[in-house]
PDB file of N, CA and C in Angstrom:
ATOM      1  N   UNK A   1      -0.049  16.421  -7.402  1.00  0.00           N
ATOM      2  CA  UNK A   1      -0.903  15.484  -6.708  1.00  0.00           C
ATOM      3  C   UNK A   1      -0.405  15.314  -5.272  1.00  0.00           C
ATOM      4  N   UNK A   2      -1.219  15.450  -4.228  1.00  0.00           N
ATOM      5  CA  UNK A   2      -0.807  15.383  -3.001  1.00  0.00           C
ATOM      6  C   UNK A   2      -0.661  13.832  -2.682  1.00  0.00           C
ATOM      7  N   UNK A   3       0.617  13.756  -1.896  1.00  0.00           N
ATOM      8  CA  UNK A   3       0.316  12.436  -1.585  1.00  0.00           C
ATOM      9  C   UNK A   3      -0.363  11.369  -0.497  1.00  0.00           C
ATOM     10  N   UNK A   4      -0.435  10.537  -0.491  1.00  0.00           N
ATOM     11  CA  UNK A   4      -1.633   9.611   0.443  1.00  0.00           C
ATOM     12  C   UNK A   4      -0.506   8.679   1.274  1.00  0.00           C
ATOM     13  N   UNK A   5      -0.274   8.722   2.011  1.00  0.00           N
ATOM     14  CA  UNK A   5       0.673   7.504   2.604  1.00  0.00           C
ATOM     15  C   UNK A   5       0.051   6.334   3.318  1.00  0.00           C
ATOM     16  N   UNK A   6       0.835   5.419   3.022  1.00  0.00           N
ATOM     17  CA  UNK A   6      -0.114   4.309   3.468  1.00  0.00           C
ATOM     18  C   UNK A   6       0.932   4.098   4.742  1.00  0.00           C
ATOM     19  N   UNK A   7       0.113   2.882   5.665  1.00  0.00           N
ATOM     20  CA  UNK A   7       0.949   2.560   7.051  1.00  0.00           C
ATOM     21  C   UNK A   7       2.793   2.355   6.581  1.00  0.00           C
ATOM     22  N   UNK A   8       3.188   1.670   5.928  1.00  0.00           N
ATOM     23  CA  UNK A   8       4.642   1.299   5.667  1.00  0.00           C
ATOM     24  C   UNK A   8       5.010   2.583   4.990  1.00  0.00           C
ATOM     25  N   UNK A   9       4.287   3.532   4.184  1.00  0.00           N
ATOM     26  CA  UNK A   9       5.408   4.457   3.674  1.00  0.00           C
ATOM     27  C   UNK A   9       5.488   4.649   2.234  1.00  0.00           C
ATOM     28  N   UNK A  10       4.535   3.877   1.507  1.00  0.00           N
ATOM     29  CA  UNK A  10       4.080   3.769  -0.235  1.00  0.00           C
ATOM     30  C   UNK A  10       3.175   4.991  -0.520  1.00  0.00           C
ATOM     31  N   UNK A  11       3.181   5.723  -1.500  1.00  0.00           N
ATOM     32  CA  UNK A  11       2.469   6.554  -1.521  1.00  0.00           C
ATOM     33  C   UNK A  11       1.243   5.823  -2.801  1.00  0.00           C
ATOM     34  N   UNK A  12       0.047   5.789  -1.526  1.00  0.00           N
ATOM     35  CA  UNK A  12      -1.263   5.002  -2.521  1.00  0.00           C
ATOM     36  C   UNK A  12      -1.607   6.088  -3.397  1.00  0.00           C
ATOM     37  N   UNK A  13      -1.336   7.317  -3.449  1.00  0.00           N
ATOM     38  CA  UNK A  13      -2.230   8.181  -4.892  1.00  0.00           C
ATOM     39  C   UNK A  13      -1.299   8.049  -6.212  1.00  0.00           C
ATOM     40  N   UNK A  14      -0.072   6.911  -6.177  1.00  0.00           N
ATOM     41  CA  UNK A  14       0.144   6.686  -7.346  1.00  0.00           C
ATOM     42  C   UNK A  14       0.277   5.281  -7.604  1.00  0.00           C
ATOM     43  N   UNK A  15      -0.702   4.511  -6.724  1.00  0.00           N
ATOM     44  CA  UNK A  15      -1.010   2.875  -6.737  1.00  0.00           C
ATOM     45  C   UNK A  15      -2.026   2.808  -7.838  1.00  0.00           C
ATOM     46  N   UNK A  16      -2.062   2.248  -8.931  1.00  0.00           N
ATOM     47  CA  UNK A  16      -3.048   2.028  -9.853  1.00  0.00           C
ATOM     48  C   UNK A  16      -3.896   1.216  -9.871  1.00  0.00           C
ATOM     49  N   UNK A  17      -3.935   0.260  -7.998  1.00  0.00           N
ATOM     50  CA  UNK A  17      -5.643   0.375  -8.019  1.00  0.00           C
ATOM     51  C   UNK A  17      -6.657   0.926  -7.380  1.00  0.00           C
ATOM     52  N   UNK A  18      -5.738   2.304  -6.895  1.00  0.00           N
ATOM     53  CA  UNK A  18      -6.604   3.260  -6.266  1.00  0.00           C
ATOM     54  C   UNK A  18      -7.160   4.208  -7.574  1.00  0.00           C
ATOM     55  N   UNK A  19      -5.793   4.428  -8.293  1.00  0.00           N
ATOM     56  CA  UNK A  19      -6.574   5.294  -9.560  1.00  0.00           C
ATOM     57  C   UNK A  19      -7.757   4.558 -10.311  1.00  0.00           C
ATOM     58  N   UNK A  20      -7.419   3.354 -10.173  1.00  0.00           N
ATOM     59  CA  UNK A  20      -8.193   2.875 -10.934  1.00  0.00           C
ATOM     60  C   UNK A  20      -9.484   2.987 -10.444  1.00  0.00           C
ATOM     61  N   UNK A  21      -9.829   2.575  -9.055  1.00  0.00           N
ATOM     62  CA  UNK A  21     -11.174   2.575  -8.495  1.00  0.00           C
ATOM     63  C   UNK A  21     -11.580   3.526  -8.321  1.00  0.00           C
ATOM     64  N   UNK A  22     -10.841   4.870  -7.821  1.00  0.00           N
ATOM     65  CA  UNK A  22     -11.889   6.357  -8.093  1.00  0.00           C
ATOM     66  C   UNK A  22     -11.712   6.698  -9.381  1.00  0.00           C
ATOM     67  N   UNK A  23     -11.477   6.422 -10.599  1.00  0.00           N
ATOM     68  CA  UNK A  23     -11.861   6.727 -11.856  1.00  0.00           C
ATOM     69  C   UNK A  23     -12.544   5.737 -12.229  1.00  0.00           C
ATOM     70  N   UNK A  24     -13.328   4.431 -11.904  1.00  0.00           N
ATOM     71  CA  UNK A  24     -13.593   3.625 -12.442  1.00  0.00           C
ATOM     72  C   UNK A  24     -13.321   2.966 -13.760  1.00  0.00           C
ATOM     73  N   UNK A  25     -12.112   2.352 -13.343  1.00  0.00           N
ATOM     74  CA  UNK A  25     -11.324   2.825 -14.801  1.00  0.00           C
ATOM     75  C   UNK A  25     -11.444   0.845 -14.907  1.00  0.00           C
ATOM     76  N   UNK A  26     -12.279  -0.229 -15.900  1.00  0.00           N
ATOM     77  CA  UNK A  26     -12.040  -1.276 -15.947  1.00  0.00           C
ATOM     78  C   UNK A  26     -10.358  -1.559 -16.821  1.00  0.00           C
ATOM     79  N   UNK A  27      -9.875  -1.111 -17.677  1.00  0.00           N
ATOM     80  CA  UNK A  27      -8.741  -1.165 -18.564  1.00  0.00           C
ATOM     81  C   UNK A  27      -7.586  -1.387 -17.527  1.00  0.00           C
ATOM     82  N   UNK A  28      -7.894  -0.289 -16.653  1.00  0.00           N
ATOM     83  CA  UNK A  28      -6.833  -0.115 -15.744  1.00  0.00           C
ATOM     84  C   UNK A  28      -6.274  -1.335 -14.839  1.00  0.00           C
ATOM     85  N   UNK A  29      -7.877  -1.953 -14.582  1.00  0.00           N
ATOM     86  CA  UNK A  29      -8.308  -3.147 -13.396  1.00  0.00           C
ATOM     87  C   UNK A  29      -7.628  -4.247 -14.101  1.00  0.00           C
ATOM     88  N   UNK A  30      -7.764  -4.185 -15.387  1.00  0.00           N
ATOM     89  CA  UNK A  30      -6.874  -5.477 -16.204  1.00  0.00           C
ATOM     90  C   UNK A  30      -5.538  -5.747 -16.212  1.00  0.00           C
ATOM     91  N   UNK A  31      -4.958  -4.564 -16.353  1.00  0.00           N
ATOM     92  CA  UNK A  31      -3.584  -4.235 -16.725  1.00  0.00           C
ATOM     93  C   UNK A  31      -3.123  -4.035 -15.389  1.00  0.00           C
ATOM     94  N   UNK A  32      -3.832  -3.668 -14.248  1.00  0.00           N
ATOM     95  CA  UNK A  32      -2.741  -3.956 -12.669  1.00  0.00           C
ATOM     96  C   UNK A  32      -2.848  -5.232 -12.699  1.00  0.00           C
ATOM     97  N   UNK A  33      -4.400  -6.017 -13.121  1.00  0.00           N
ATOM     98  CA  UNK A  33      -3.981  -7.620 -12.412  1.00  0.00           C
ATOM     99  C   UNK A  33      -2.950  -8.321 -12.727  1.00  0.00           C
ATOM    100  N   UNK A  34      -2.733  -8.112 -14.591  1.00  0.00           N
ATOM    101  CA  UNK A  34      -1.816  -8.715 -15.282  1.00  0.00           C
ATOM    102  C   UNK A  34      -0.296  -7.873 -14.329  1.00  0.00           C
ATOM    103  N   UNK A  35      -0.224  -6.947 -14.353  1.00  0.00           N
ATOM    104  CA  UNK A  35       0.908  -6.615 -13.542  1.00  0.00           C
ATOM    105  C   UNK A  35       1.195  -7.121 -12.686  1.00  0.00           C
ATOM    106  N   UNK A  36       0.463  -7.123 -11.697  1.00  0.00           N
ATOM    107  CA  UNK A  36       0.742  -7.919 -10.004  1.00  0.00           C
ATOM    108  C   UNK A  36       1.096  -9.152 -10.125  1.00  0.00           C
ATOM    109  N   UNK A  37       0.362  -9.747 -10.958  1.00  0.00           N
ATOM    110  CA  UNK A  37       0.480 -11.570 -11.145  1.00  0.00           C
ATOM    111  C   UNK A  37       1.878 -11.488 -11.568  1.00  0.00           C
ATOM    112  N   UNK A  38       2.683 -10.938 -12.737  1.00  0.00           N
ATOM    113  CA  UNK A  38       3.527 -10.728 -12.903  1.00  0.00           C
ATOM    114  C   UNK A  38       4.461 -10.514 -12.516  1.00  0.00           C
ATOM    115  N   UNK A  39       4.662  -9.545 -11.197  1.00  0.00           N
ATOM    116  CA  UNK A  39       5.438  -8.840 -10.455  1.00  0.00           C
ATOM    117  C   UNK A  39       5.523 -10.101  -9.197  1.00  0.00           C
ATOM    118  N   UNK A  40       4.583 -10.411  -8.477  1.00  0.00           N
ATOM    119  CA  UNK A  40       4.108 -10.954  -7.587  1.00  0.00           C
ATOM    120  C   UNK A  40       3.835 -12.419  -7.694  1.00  0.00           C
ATOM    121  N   UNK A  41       3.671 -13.138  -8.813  1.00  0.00           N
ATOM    122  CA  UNK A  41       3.628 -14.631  -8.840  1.00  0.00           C
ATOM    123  C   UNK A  41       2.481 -14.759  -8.280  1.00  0.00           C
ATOM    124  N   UNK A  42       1.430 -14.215  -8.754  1.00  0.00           N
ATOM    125  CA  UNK A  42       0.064 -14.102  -7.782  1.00  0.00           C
ATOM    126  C   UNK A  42      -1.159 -14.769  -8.839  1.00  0.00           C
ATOM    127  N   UNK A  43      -1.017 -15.924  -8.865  1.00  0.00           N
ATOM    128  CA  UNK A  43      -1.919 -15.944 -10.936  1.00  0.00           C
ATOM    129  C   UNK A  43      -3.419 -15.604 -10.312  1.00  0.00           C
ATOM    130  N   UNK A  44      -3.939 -15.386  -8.746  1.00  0.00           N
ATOM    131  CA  UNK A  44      -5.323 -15.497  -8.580  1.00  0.00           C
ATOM    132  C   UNK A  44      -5.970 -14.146  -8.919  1.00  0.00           C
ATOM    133  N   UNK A  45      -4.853 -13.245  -9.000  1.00  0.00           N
ATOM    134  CA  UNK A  45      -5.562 -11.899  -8.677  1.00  0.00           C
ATOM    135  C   UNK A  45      -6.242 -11.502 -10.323  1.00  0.00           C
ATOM    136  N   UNK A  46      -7.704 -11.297 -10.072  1.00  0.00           N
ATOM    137  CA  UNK A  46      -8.196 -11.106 -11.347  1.00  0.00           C
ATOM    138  C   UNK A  46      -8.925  -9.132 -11.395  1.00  0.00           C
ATOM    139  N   UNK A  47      -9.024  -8.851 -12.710  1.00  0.00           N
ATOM    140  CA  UNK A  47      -9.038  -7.493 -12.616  1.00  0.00           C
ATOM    141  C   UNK A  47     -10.148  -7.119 -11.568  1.00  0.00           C
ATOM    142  N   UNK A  48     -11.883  -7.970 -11.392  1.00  0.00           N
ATOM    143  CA  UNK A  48     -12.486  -7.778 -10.526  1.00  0.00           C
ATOM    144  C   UNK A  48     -12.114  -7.140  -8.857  1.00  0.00           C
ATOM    145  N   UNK A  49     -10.845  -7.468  -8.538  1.00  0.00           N
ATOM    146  CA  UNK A  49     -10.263  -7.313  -7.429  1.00  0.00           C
ATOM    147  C   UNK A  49      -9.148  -6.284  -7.328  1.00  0.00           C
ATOM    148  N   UNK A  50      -9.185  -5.561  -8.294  1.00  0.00           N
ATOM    149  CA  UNK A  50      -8.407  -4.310  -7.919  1.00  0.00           C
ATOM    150  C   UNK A  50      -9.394  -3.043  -7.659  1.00  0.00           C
ATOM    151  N   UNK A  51      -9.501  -3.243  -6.516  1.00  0.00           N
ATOM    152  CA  UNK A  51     -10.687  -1.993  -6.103  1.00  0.00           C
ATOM    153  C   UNK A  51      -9.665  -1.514  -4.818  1.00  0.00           C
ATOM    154  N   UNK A  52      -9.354  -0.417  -4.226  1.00  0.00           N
ATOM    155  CA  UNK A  52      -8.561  -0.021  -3.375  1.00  0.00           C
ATOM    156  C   UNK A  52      -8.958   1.793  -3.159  1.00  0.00           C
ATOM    157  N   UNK A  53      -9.193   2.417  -2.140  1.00  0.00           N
ATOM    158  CA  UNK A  53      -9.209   3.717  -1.833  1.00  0.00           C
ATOM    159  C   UNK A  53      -7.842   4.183  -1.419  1.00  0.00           C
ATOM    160  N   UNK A  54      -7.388   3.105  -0.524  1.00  0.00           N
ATOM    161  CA  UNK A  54      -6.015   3.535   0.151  1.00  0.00           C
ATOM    162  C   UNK A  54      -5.868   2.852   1.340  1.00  0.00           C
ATOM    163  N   UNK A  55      -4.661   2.532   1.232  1.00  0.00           N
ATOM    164  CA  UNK A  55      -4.807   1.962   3.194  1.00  0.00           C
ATOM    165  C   UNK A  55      -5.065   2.831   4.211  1.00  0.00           C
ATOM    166  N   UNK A  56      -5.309   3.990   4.444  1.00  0.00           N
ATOM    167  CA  UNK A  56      -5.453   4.847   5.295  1.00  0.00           C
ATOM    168  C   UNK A  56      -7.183   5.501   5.203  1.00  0.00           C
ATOM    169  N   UNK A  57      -7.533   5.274   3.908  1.00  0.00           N
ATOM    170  CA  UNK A  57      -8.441   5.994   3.522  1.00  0.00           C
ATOM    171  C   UNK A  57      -9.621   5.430   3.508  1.00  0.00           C
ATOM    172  N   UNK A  58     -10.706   6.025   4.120  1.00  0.00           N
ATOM    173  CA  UNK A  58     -12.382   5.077   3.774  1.00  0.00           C
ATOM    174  C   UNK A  58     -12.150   4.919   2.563  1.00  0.00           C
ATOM    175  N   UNK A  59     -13.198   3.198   2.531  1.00  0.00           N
ATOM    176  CA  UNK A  59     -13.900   2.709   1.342  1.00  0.00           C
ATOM    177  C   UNK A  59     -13.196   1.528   1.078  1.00  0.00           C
ATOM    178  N   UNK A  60     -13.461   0.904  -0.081  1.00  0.00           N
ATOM    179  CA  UNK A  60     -12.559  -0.482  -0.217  1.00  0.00           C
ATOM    180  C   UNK A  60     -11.295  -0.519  -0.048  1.00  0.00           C
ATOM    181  N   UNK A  61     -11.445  -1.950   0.459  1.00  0.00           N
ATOM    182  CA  UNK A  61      -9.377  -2.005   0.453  1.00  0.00           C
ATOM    183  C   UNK A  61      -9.208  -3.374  -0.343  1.00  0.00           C
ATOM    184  N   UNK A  62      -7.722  -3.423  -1.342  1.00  0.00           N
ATOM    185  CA  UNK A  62      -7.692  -4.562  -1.564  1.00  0.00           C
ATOM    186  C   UNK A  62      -7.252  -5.397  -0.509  1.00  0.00           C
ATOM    187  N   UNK A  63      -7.434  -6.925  -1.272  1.00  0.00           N
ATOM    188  CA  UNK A  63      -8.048  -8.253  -0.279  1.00  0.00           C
ATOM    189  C   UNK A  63      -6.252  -8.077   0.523  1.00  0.00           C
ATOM    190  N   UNK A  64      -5.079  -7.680  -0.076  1.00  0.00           N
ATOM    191  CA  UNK A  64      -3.910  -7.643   1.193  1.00  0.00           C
ATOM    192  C   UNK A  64      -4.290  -6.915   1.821  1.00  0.00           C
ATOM    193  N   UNK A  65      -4.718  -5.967   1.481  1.00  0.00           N
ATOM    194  CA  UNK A  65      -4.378  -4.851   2.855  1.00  0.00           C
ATOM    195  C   UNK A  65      -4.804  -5.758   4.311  1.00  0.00           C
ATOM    196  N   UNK A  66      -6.093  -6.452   4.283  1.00  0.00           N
ATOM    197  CA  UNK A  66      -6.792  -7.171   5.891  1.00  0.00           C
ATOM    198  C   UNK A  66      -5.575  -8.637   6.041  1.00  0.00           C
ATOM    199  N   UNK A  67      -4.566  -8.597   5.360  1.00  0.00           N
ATOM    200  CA  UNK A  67      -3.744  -9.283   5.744  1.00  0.00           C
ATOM    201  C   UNK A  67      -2.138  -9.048   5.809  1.00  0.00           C
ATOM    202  N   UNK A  68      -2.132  -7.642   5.719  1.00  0.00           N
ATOM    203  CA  UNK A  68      -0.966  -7.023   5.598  1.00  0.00           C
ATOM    204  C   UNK A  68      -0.120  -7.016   7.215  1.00  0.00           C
ATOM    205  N   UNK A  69       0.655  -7.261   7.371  1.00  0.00           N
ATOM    206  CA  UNK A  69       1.602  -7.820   8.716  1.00  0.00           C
ATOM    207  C   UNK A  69       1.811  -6.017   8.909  1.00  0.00           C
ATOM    208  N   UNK A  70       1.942  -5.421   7.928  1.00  0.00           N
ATOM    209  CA  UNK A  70       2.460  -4.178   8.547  1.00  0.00           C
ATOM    210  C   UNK A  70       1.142  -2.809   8.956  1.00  0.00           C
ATOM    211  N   UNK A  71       0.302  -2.938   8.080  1.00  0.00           N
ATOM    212  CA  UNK A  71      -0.860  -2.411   8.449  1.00  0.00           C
ATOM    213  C   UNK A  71      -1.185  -2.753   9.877  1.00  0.00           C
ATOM    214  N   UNK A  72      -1.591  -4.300   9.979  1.00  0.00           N
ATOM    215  CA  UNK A  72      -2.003  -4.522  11.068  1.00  0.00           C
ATOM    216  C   UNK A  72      -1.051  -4.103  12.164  1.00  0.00           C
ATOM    217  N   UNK A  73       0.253  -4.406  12.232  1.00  0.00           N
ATOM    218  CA  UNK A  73       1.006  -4.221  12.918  1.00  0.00           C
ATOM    219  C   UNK A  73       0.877  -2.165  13.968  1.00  0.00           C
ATOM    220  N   UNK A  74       0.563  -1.546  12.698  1.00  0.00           N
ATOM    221  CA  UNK A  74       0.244   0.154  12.877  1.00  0.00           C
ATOM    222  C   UNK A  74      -1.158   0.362  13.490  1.00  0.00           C
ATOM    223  N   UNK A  75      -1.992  -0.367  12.748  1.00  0.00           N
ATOM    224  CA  UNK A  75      -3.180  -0.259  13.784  1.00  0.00           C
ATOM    225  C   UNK A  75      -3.515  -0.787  15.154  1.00  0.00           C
ATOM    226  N   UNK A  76      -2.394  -2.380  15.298  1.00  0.00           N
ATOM    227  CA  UNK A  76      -2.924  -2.550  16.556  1.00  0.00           C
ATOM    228  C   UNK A  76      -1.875  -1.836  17.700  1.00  0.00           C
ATOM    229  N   UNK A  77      -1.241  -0.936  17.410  1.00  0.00           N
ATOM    230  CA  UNK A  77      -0.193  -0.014  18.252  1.00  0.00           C
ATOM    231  C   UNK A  77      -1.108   1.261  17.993  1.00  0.00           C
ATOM    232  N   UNK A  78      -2.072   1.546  17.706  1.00  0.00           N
ATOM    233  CA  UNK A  78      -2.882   2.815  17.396  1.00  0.00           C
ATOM    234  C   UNK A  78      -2.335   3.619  16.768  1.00  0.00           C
ATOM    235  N   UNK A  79      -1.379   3.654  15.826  1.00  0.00           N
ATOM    236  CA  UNK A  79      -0.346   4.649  14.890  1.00  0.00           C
ATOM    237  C   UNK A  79      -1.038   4.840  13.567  1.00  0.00           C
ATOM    238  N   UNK A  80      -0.551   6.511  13.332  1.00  0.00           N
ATOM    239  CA  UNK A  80      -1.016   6.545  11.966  1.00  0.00           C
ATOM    240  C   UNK A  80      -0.350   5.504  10.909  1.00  0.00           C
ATOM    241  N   UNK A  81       0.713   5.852  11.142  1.00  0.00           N
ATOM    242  CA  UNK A  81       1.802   4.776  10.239  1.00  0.00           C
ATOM    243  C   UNK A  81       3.118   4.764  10.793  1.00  0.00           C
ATOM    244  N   UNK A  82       3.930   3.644  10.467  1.00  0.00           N
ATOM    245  CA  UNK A  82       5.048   3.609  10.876  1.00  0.00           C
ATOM    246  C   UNK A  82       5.977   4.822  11.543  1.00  0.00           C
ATOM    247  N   UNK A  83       5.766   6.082  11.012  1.00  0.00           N
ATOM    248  CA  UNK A  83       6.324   6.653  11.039  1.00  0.00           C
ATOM    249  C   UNK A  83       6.633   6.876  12.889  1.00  0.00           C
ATOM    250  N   UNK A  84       5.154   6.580  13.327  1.00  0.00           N
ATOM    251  CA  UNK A  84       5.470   6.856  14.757  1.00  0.00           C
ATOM    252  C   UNK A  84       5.920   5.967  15.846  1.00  0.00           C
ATOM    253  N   UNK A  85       6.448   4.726  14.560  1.00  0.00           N
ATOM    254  CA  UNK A  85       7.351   3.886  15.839  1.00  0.00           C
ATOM    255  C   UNK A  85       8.551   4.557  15.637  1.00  0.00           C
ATOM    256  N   UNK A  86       9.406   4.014  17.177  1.00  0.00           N
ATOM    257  CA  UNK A  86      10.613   4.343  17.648  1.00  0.00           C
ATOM    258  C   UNK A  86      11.251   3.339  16.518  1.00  0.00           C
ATOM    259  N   UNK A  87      11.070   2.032  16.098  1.00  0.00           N
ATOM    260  CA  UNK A  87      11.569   1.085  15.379  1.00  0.00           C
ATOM    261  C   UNK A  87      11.550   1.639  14.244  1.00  0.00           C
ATOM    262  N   UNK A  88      11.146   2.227  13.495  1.00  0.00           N
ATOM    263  CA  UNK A  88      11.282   2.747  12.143  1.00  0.00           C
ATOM    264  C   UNK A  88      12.145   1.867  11.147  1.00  0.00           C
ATOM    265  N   UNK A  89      13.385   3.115  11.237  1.00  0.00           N
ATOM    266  CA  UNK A  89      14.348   2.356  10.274  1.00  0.00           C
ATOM    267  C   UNK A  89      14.958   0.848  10.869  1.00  0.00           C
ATOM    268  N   UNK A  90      14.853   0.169  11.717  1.00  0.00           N
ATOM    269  CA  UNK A  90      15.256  -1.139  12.757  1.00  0.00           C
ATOM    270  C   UNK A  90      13.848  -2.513  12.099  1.00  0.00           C
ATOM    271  N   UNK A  91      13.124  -1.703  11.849  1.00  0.00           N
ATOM    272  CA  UNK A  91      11.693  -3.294  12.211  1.00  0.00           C
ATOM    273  C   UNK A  91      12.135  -4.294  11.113  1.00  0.00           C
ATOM    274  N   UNK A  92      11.914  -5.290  11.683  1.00  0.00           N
ATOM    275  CA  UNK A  92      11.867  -6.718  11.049  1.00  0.00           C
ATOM    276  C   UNK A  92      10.338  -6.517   9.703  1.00  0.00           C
ATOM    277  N   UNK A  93       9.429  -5.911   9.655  1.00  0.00           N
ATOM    278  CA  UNK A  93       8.381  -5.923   8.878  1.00  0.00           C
ATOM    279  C   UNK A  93       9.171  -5.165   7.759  1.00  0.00           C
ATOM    280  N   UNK A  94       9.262  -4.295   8.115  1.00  0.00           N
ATOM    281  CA  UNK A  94       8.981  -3.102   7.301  1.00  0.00           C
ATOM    282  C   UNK A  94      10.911  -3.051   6.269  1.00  0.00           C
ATOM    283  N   UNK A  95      11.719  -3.924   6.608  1.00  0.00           N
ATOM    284  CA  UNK A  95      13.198  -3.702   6.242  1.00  0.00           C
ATOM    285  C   UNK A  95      13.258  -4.252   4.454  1.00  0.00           C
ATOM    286  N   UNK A  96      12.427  -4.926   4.665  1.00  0.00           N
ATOM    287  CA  UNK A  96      12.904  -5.427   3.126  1.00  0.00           C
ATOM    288  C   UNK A  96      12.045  -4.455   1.736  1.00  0.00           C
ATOM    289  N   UNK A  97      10.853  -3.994   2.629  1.00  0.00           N
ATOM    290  CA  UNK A  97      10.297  -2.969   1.266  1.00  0.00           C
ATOM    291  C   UNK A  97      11.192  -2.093   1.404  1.00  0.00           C
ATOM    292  N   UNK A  98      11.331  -1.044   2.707  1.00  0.00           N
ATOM    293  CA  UNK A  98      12.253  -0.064   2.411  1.00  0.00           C
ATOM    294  C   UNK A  98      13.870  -0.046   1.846  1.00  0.00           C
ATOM    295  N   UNK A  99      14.385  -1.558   1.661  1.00  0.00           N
ATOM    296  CA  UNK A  99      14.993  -1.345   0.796  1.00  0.00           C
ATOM    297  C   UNK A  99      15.071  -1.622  -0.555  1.00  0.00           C
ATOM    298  N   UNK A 100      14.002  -2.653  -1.103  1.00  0.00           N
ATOM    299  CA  UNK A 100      12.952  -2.444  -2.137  1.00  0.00           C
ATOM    300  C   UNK A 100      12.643  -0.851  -2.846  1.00  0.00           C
ATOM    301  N   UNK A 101      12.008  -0.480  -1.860  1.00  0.00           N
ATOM    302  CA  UNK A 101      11.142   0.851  -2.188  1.00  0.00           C
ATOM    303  C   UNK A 101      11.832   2.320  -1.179  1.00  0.00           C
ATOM    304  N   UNK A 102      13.041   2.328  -1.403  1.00  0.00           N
ATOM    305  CA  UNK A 102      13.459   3.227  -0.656  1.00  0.00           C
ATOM    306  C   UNK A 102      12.758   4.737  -0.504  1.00  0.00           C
ATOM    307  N   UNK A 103      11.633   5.195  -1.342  1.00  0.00           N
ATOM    308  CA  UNK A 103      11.062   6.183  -1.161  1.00  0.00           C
ATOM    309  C   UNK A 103       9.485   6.397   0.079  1.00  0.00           C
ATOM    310  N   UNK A 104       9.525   4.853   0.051  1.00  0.00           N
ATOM    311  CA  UNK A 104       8.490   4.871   1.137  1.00  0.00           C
ATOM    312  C   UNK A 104       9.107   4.997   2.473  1.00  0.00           C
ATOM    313  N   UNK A 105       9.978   4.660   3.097  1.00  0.00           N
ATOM    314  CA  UNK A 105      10.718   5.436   3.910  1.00  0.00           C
ATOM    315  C   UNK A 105      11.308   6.592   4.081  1.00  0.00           C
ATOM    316  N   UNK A 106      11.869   7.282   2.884  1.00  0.00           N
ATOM    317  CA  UNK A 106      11.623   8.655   3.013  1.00  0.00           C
ATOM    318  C   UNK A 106      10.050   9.491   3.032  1.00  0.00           C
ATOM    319  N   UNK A 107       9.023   9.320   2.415  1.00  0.00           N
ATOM    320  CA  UNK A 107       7.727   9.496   2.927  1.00  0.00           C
ATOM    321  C   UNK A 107       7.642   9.371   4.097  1.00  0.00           C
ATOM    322  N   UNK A 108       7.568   8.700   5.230  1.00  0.00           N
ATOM    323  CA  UNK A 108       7.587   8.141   6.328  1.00  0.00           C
ATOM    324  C   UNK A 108       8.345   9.281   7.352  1.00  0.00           C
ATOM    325  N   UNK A 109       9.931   9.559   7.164  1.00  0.00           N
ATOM    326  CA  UNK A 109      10.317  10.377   7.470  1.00  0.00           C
ATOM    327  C   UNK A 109      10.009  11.946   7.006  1.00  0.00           C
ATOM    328  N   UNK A 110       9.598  11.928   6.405  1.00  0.00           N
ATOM    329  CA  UNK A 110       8.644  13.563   5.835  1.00  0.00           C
ATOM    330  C   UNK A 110       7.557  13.594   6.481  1.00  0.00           C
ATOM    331  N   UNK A 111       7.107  12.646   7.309  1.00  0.00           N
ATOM    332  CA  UNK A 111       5.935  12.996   7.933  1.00  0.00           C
ATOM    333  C   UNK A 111       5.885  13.821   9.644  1.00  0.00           C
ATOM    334  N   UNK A 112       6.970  12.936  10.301  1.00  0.00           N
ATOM    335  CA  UNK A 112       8.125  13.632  11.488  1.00  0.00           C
ATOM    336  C   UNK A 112       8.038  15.022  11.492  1.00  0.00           C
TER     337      UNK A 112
END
């Protein structure tokens, strides 16, 4: 599976509510909400709302992405994604997923 990178460096083609929304998969839509709420302390998010193409990609986005500090942050610098700030491994946004999610920063740097 090729991967999709989103602005910070996550690879969305193995986000399950992108699979979920190009397979139209409702089971799926249940079991991320219950996940996220879970993961995330989020009790609002209901399966209706896992619809997502990708952050990079036409078509729906979920309801973070239009409030995502780091998305926005890439688009209003006109960047594909992080990758093409000088700040990279340094930014105040982006420090606590990548050490969270240390593979979205290597994505990021595979793109270089």
């Amino acid at each position: 599976m090729e991967k999709l990178i989103a602005c910070c460096g996550l690879d969305c083609s193995t986000c399950d509510a992108r699979i979920a929304t190009i397979a139209d998969d409702d089971v799926l839509r249940a079991q991320t909400a219950e996940k996220w709420k879970a993961q995330h302390g989020a009790v609002g998010i209901l399966p209706e709302m896992i619809n997502c193409t990708g952050c990079r990609e036409e078509g729906v986005k979920f309801s973070h992405c239009a409030e995502c500090e780091i998305r926005n942050c890439v688009q209003s610098k006109g960047f594909d994604t992080c990758a093409d700030c000088e700040k990279l491994e340094d930014c105040a946004l982006t420090v606590d997923l990548h050490k969270f999610v240390p593979e979205a920063l290597e994505n990021l740097k595979s793109l270089n």
